[in-house]
Protein backbone atom coordinates (compact mmCIF):
# COMPACT_ATOMS: atom_id res chain seq x y z
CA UNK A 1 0.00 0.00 0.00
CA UNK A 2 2.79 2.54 0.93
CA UNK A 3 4.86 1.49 -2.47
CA UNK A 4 1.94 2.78 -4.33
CA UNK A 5 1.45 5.71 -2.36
CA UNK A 6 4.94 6.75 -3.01
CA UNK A 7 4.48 5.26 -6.81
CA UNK A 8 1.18 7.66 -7.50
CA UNK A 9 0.99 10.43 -5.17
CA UNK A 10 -0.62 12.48 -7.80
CA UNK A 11 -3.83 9.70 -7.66
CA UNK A 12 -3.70 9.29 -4.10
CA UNK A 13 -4.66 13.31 -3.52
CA UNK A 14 -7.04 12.87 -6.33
CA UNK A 15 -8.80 10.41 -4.42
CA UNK A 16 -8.49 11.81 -0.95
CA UNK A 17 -10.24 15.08 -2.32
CA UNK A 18 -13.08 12.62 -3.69
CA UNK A 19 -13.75 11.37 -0.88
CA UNK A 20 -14.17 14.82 1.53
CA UNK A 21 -15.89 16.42 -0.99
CA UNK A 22 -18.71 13.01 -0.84
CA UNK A 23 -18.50 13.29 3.04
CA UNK A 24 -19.39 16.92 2.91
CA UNK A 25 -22.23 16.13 0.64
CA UNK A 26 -23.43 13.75 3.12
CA UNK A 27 -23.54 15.41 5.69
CA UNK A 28 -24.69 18.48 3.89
CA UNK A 29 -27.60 16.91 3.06
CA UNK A 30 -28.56 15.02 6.04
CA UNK A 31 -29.36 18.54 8.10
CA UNK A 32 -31.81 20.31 5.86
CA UNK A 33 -31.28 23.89 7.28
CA UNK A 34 -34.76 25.89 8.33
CA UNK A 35 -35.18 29.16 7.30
CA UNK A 36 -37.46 31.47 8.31
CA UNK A 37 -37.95 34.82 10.53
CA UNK A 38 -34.95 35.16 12.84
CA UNK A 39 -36.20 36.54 16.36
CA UNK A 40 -34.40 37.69 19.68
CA UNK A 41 -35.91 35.92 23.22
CA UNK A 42 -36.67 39.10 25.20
CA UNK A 43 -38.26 40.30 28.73
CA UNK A 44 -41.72 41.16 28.73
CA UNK A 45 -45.25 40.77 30.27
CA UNK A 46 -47.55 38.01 29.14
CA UNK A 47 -50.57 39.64 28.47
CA UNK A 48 -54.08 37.89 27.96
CA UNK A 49 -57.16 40.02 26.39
CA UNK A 50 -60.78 39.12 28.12
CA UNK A 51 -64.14 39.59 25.32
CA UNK A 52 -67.20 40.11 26.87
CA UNK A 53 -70.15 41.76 26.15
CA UNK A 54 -72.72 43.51 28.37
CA UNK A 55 -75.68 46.32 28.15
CA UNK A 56 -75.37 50.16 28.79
CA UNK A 57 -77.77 51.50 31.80
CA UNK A 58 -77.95 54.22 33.80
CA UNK A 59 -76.45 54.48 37.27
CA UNK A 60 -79.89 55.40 39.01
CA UNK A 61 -82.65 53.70 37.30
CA UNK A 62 -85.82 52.99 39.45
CA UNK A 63 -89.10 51.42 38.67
CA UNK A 64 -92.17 53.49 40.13
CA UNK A 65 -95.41 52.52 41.39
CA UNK A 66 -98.07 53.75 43.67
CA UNK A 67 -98.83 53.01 47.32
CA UNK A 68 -102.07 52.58 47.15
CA UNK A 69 -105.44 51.75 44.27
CA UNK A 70 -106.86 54.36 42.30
CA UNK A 71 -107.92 56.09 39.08
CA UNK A 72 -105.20 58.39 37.93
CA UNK A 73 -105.78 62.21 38.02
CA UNK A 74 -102.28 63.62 36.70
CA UNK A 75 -99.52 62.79 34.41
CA UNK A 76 -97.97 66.09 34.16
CA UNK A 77 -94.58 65.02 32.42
CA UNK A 78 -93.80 63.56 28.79
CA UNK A 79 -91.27 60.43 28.42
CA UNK A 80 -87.97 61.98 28.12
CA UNK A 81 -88.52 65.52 30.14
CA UNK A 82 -86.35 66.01 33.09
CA UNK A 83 -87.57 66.93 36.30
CA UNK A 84 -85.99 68.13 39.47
CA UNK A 85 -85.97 65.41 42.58
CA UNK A 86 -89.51 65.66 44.68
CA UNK A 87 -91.30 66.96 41.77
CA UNK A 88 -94.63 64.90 41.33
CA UNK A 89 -94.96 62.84 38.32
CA UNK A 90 -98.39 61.43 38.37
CA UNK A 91 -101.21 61.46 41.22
CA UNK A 92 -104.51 59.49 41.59
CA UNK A 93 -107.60 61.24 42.59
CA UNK A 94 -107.38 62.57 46.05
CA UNK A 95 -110.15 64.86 46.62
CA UNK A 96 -110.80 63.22 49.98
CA UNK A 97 -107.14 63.10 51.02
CA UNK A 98 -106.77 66.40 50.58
CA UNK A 99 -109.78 67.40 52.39
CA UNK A 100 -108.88 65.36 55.37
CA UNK A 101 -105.34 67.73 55.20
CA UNK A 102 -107.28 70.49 55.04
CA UNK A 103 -109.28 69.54 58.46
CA UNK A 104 -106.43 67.96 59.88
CA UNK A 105 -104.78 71.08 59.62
CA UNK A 106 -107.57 72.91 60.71
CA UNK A 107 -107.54 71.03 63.72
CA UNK A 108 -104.16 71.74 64.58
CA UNK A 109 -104.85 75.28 64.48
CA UNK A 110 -107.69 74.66 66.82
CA UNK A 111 -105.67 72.77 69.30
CA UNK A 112 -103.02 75.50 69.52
CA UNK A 113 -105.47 78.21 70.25
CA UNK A 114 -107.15 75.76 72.97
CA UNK A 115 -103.45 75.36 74.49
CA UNK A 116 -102.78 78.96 74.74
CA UNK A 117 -106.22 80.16 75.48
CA UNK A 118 -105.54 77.70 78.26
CA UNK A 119 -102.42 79.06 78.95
CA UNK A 120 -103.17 82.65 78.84
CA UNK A 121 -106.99 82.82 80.67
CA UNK A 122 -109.52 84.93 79.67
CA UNK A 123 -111.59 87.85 80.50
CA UNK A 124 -115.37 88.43 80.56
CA UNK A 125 -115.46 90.60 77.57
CA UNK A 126 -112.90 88.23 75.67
CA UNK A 127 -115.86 85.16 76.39
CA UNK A 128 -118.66 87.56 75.62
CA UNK A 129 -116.78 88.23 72.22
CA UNK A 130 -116.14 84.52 71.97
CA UNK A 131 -119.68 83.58 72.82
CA UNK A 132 -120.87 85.81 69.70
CA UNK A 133 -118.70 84.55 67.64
CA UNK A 134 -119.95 80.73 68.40
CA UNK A 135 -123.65 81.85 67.66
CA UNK A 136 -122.24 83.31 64.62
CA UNK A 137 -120.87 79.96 63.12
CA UNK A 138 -123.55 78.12 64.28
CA UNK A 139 -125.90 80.04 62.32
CA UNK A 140 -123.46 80.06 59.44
CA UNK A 141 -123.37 76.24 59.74
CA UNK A 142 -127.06 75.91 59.98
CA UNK A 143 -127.82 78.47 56.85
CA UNK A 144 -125.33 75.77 54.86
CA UNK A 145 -126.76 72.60 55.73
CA UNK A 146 -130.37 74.04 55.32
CA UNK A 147 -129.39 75.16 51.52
CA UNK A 148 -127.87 70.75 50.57
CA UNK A 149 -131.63 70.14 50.35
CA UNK A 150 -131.75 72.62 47.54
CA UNK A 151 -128.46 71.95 45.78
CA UNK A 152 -128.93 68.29 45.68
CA UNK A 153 -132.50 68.52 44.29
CA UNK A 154 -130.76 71.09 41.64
CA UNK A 155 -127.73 68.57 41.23
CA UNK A 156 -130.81 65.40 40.38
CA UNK A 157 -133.08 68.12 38.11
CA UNK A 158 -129.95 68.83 36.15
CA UNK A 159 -128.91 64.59 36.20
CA UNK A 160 -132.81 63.69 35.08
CA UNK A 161 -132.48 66.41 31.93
CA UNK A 162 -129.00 65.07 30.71
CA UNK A 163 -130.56 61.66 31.20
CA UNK A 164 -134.47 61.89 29.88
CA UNK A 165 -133.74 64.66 27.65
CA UNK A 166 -130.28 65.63 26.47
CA UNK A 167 -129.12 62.23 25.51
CA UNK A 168 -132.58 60.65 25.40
CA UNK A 169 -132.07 60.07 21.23
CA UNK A 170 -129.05 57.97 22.20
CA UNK A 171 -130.74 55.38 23.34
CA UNK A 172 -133.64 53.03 23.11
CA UNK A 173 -135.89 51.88 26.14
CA UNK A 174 -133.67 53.86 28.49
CA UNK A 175 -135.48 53.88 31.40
CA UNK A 176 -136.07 50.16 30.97
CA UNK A 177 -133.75 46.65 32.44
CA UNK A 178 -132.18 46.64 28.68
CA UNK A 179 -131.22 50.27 27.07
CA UNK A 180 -129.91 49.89 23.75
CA UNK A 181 -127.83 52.33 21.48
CA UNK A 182 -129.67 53.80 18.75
CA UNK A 183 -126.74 53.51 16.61
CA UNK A 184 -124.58 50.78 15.36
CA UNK A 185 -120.70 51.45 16.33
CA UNK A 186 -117.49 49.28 15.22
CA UNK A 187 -116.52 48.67 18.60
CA UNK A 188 -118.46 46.01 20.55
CA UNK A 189 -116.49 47.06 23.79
CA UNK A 190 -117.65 50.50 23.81
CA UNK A 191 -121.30 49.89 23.08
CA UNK A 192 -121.73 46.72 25.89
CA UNK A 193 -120.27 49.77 28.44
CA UNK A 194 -122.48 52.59 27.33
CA UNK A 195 -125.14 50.45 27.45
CA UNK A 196 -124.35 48.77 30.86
CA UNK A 197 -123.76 52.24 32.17
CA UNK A 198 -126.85 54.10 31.06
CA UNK A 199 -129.23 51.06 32.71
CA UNK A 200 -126.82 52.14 36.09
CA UNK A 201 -127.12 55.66 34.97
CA UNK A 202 -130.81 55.32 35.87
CA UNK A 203 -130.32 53.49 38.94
CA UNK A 204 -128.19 56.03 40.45
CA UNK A 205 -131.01 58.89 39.01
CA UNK A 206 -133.54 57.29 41.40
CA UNK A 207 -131.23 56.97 44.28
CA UNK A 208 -130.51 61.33 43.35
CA UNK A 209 -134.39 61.43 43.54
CA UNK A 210 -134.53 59.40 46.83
CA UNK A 211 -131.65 61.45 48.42
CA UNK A 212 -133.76 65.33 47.73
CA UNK A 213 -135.64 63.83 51.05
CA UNK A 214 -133.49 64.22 53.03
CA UNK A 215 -133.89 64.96 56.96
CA UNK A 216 -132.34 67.15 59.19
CA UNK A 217 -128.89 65.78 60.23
CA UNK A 218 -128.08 63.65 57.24
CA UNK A 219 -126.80 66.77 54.94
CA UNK A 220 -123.33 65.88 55.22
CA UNK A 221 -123.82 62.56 54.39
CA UNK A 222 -126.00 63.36 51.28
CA UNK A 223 -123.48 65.05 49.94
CA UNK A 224 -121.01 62.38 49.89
CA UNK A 225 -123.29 60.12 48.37
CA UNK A 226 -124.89 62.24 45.61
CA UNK A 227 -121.24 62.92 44.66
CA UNK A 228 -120.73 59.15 44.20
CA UNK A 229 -123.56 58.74 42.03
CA UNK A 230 -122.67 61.57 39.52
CA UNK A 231 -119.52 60.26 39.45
CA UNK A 232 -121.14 57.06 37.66
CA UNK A 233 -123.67 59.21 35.74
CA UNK A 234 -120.43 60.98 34.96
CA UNK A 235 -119.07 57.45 33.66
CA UNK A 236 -121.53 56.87 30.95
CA UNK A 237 -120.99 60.30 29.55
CA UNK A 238 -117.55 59.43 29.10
CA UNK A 239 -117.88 55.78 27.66
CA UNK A 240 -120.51 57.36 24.93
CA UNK A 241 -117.80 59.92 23.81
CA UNK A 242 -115.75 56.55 23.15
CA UNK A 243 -118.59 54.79 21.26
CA UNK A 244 -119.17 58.02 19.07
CA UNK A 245 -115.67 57.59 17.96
CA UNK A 246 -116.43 54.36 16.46
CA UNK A 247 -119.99 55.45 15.20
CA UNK A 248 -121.36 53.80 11.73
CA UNK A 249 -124.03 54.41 9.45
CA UNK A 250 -125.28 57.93 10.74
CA UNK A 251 -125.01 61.52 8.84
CA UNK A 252 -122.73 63.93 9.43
CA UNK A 253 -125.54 65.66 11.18
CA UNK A 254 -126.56 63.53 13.42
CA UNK A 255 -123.33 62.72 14.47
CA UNK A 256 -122.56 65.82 15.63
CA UNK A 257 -126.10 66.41 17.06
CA UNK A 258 -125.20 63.27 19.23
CA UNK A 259 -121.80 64.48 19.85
CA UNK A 260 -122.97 67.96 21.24
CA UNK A 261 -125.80 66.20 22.90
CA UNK A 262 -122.77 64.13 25.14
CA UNK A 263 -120.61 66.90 25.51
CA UNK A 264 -123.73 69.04 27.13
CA UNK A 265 -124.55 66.16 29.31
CA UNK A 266 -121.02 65.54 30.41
CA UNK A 267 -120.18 68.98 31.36
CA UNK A 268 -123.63 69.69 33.01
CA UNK A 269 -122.52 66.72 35.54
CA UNK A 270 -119.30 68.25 35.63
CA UNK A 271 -120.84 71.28 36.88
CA UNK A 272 -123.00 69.35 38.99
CA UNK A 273 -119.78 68.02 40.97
CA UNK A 274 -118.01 70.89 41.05
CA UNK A 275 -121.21 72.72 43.06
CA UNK A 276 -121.32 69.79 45.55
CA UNK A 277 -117.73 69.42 45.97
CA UNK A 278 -117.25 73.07 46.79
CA UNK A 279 -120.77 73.29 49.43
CA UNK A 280 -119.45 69.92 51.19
CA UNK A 281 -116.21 72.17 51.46
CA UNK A 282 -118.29 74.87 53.19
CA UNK A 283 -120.08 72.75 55.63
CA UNK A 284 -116.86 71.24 56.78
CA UNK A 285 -115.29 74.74 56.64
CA UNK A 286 -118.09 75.90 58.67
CA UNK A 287 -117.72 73.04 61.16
CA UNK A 288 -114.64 73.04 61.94
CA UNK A 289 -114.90 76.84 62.20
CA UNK A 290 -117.41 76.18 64.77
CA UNK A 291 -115.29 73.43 66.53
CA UNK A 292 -112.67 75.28 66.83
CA UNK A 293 -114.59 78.96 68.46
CA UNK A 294 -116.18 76.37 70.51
CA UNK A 295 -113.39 75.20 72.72
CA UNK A 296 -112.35 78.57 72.46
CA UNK A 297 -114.95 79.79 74.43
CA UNK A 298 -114.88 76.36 76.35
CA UNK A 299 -111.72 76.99 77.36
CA UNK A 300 -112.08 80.12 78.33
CA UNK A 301 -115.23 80.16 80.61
CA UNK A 302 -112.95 77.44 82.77
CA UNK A 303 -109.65 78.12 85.01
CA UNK A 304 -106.72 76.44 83.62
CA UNK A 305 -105.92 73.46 85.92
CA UNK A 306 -102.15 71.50 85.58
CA UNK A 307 -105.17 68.34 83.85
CA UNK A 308 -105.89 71.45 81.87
CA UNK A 309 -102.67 72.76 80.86
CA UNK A 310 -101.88 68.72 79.92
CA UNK A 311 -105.22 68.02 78.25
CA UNK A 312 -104.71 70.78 75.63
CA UNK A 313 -100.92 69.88 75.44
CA UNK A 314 -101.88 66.52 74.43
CA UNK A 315 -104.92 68.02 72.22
CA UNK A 316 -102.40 69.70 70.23
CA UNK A 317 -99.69 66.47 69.88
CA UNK A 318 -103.20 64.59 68.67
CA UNK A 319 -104.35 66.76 66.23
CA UNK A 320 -100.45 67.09 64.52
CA UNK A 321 -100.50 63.23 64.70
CA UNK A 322 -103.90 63.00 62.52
CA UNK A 323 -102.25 65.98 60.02
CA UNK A 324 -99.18 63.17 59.41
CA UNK A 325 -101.76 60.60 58.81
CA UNK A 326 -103.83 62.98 56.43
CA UNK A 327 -100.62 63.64 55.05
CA UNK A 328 -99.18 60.26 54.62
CA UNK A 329 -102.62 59.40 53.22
CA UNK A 330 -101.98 62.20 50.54
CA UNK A 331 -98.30 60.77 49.80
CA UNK A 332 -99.45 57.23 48.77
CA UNK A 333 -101.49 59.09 45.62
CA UNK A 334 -98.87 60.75 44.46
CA UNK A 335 -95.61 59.52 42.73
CA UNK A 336 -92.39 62.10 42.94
CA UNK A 337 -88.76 61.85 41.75
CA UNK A 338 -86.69 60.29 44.12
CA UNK A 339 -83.76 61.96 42.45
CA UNK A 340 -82.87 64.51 39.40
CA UNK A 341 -83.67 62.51 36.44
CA UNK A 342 -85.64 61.93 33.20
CA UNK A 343 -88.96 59.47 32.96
CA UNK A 344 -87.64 56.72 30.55
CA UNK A 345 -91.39 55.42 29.74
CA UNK A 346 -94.80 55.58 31.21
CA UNK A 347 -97.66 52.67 31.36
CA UNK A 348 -100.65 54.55 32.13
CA UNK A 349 -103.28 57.54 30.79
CA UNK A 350 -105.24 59.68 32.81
CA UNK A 351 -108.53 58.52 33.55
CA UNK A 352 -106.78 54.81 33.96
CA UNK A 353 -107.58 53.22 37.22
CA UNK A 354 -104.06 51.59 38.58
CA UNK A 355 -103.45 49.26 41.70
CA UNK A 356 -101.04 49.39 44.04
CA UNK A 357 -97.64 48.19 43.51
CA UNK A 358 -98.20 47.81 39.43
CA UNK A 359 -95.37 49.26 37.65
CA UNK A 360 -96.61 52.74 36.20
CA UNK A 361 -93.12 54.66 35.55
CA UNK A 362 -89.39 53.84 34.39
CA UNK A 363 -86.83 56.87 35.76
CA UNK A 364 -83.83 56.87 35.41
CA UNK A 365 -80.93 59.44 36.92
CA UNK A 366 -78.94 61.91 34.83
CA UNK A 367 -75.89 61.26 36.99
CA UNK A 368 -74.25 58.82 34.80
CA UNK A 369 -74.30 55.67 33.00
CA UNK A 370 -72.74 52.34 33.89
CA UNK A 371 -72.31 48.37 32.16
CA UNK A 372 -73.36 45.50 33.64
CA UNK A 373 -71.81 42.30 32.22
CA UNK A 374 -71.63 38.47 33.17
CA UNK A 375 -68.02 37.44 32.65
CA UNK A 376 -67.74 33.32 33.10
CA UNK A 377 -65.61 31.80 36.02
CA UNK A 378 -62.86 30.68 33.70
CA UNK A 379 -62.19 34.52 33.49
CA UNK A 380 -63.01 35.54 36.69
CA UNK A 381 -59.73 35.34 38.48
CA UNK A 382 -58.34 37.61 35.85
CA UNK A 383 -59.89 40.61 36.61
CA UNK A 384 -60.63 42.63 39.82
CA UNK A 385 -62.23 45.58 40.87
CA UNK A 386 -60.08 48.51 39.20
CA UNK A 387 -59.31 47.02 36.33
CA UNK A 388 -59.57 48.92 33.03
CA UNK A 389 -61.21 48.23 29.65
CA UNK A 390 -61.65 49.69 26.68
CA UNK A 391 -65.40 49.61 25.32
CA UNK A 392 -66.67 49.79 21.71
CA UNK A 393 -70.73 50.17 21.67
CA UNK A 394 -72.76 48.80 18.17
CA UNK A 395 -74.19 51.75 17.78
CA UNK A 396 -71.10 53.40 17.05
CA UNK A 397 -69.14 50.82 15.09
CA UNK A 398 -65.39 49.26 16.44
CA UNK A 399 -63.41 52.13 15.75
CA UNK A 400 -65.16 54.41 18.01
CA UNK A 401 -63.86 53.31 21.82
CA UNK A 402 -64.68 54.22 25.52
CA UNK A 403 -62.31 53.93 28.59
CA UNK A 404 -63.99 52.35 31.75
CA UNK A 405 -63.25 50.83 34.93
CA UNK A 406 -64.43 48.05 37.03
CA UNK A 407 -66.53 49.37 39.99
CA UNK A 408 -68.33 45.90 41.54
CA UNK A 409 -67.84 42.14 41.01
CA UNK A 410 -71.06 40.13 43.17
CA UNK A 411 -69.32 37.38 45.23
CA UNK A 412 -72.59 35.17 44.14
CA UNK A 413 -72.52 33.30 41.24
CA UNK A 414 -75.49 33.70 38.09
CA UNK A 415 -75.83 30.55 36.15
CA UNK A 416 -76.56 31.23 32.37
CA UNK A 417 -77.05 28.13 29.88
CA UNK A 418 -75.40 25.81 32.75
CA UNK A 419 -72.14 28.18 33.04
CA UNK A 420 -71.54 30.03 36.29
CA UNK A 421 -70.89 34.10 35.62
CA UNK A 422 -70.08 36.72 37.87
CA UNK A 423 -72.38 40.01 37.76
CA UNK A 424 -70.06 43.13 36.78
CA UNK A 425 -70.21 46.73 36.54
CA UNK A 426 -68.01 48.79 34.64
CA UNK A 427 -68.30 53.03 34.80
CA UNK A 428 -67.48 54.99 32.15
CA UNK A 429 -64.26 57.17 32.23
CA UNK A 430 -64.15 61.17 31.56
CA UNK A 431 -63.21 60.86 28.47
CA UNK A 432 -60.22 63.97 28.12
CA UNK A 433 -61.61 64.55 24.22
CA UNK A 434 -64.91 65.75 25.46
CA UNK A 435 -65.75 68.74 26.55
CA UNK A 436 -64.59 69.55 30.42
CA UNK A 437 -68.01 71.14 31.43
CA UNK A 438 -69.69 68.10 29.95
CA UNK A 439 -71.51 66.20 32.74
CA UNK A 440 -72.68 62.59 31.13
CA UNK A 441 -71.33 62.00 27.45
CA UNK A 442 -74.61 62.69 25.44
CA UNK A 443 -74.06 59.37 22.97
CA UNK A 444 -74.45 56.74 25.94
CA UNK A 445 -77.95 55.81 25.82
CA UNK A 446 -79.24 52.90 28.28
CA UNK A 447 -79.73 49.59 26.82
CA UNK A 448 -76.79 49.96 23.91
CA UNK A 449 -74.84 46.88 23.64
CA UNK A 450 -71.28 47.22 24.76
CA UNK A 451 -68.60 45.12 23.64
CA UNK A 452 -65.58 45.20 25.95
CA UNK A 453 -62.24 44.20 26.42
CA UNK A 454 -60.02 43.57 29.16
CA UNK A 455 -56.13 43.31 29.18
CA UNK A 456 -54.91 41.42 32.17
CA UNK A 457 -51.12 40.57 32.88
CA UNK A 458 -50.86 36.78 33.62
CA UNK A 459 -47.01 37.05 34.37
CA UNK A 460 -44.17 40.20 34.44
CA UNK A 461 -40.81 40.14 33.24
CA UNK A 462 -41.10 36.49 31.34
CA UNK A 463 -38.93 35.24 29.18
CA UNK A 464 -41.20 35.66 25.50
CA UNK A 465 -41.01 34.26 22.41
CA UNK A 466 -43.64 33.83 19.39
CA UNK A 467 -45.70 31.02 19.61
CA UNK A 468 -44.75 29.97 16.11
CA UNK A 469 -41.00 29.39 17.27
CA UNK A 470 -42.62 26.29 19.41
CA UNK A 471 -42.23 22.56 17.67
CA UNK A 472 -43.83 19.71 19.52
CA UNK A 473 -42.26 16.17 18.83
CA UNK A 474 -43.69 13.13 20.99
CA UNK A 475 -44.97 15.49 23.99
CA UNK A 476 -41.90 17.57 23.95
CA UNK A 477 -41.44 21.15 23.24
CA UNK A 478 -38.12 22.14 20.70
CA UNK A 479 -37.24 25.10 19.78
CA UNK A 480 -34.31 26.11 16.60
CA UNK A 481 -31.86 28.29 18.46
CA UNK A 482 -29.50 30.12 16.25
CA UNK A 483 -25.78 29.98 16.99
CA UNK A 484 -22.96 32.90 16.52
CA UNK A 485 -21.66 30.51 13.58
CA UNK A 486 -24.90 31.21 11.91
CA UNK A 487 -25.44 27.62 12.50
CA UNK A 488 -28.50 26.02 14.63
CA UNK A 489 -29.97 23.65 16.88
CA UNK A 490 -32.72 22.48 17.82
CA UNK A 491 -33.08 22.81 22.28
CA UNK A 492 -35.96 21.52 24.11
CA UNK A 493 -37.90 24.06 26.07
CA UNK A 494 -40.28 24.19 28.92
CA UNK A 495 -43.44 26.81 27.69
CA UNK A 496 -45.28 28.11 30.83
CA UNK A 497 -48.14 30.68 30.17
CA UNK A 498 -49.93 31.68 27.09
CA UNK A 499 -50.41 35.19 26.05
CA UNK A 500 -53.67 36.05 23.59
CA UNK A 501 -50.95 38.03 21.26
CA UNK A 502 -49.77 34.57 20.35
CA UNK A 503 -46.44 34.82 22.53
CA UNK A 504 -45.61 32.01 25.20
CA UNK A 505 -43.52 32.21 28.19
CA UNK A 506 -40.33 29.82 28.06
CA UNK A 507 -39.51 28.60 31.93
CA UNK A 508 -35.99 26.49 30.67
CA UNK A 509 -34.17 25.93 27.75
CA UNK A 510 -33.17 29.27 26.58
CA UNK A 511 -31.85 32.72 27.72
CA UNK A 512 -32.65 36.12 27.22
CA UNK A 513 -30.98 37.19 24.17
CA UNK A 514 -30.90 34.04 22.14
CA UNK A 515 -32.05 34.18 18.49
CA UNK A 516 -34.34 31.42 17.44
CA UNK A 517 -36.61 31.02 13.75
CA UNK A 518 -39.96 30.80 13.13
CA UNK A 519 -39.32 27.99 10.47
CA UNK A 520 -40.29 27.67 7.33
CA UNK A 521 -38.87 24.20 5.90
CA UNK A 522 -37.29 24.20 2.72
């Protein structure tokens, strides 16, 4: 072998270059080099963005209702007006209520002046004057009941006309178990009521008739009653003005002949009401008037004894106690803003008879406007209270975006579609673009949809790479480090926590600074 080396040196280098330039094939083409992006492993946070979506309401919203049963007598506001807090929004009839204020507070007046006439004495002209002035509201008092007779025969003459005369065409066989309308109308509804109403009508005509007789002593009562029966004559008035509105098959004519003929009848009983309601406010007037010179003059024809002194003390702590009653009475008809704010919608008309504790009124508060959201428990732990977001609302497209904060997380689980979710509310930020004497950004309306996103931190100062770097082989995570050579090799890596940007966190296997590809196999 060594004489033929020395023999043919010139073939032997031939053949030793042959064979390293086949070995560097070989090897050449047993690593089949990646190429791809080359990337640096850096320090950063992994960051993980939370989608959920939620509903736009005002901070103060409050459903509204009355206290009490009633037919509703106000409704002062339109949906949308805003209205200071306190102001009333709607009241039921409360004619009564307010007269019992009235002589509650009258009584309260009269218990003072018995307390200091107690306190003070009196002289023998002071009870003579006193004395006068009792026989002076007594005959007041007397003139006024002896003129009901009078009034409420006037009230039924005027009821019998509207009845017998003014709306007789109306109807057939009035006076009769079965009145009919003498008129067809499109609405079945309307014509059973006016029809039910005028056979009433005349029920509560003869019970008018039967109240004229009245005795001595029974004014004030009279008066309350005839007042309850106009207010169902009253009724029927109103229920025909609905079946004219649906009238069919008459002439122009005598549509409006029947028309006026309602409108007479109706305001005649109107009239009628009014006359009662103000002479039962005399009487009472009068009476209490009366009451109240009364003890007066009681009080001062007798020396004031300690049981005295403490009798009218206690006379005055009564009557203030009936005035809160009257007053609390008065309250439960009436519905008022609990705060600054706008009426959102209404359910109700006037004239509409309501019970108590039926929704009537939406309100909501001008303060502000918040999100409510349900974020699942897999998400829960991400986010506290504090926590920031960035809000995009469908009614102004993705590219339009709100700043907001979490205020309140409830510690009590919702279940929706068999996943537990956590009640949350978001406010909205100042935004520094508006303008600084702005108050509540006018394009947040309540009930827009509100798509938002959260940005939590799962872990700081990680080591990061892209996702795409990552190569799993039989359970095991690689990753194709490049070396100063511009060679490479593939390490094995530990991944920890996933960010939503697509970058991982590497635990082992590589340092801070390293390059390593995204690959792309040739």
């Amino acid at each position: 072998m060594m004489s033929f080396i020395k023999k043919h040196p010139f073939y032997v280098s031939i053949g030793v270059i042959l064979v390293v330039g086949i070995g560097m094939s070989l090897y050449s083409s047993s690593r089949k080099t990646p190429s791809g992006e080359q990337v640096a492993v850096t320090r950063g946070n992994i960051e993980q963005e939370i989608l959920i979506t939620g509903t736009v309401k005002a901070e103060k919203r409050v459903s509204l209702s009355f206290d009490r049963s009633g037919s509703v007598a106000t409704l002062p506001y339109s949906i949308g007006d805003v209205v200071s807090q306190g102001a009333t929004l709607s009241s039921l009839r409360n004619q009564t209520e307010r007269a019992d204020i009235a002589e509650a507070q009258a009584s309260v007046g009269v218990a003072n002046a018995n307390l200091e006439g107690v306190l003070r004495g009196t002289r023998d002209e002071e009870i003579q004057v006193k004395q006068s002035a009792v026989d002076a509201a007594e005959v007041t008092l007397t003139n006024l009941l002896g003129k009901t007779r009078s009034i409420v025969a006037d009230v039924y003459g005027k009821a019998e006309t509207s009845l017998h005369t003014t709306i007789d065409p109306l109807f057939d066989g009035d006076t009769g178990s079965a009145p009919k309308l003498t008129f067809s109308v499109n609405n079945q509804s309307a014509q059973y009521d006016s029809e039910a109403k005028r056979k009433q009508s005349e029920i509560d005509l003869q019970v008018l008739q039967a109240i004229t007789l009245i005795q001595s002593g029974e004014e004030e009562a009279s008066l309350s009653a005839s007042l309850n029966h106009l207010y169902l004559i009253q009724d029927l008035f109103l229920s025909l003005g609905y079946a004219l509105q649906a009238i069919n098959g008459l002439t122009d004519a005598t549509q409006s002949d029947y028309k006026d003929r309602t409108e007479t009848a109706r305001a005649s009983t109107a009239t009628s009401i009014t006359a009662l309601q103000n002479h039962q406010n005399s009487i009472r007037d009068a009476r209490v008037a009366l009451q109240k010179i009364e003890r007066e003059l009681t009080l001062s024809q007798a020396s004031a004894t300690p049981e005295d002194i403490s009798g009218a003390e206690q006379g005055v702590l009564q009557a203030q106690a009936r005035l809160n009653g009257a007053e609390a009475s008065l309250e439960k008809t009436l519905i008022r803003a609990p705060f600054k704010g706008r009426i959102a919608s209404k359910n109700i008309e006037v004239g509409e008879t309501v019970t108590a504790g039926t929704v009537v009124m939406e309100f909501l508060g001008t303060g502000g406007y918040i999100i409510e959201a349900n974020v699942p428990e897999a998400d829960i732990a991400k986010i506290t209270k504090g926590s920031r977001a960035t809000v995009t609302l469908d009614a102004y497209g993705d590219t339009v975006f709100f700043p907001a904060t979490i205020i309140l997380i409830e510690p009590t689980a919702t279940e929706i579609e068999g996943v537990p979710t956590y009640k949350t509310t978001f406010v909205f930020e100042k935004d520094p673009a508006r303008p600084t004497n702005e108050v509540t950004d006018p394009r947040l309306r309540s009930g827009l949809t509100a798509n938002i996103s959260i940005l939590t931190t799962l872990k700081e100062n990680a080591l990061v790479v892209p996702a795409r770097t990552i190569i799993s082989e039989g359970g095991i995570s690689y990753i194709t480090r490049v070396l100063a050579d511009g060679s490479d090799e593939k390490v094995a890596v530990t991944v920890g926590a996933r960010a939503n940007n697509r970058n991982v966190e590497i635990i082992e296997g590589l340092q801070e600074g390293d390059v390593v590809l995204i690959p792309t196999l040739k």
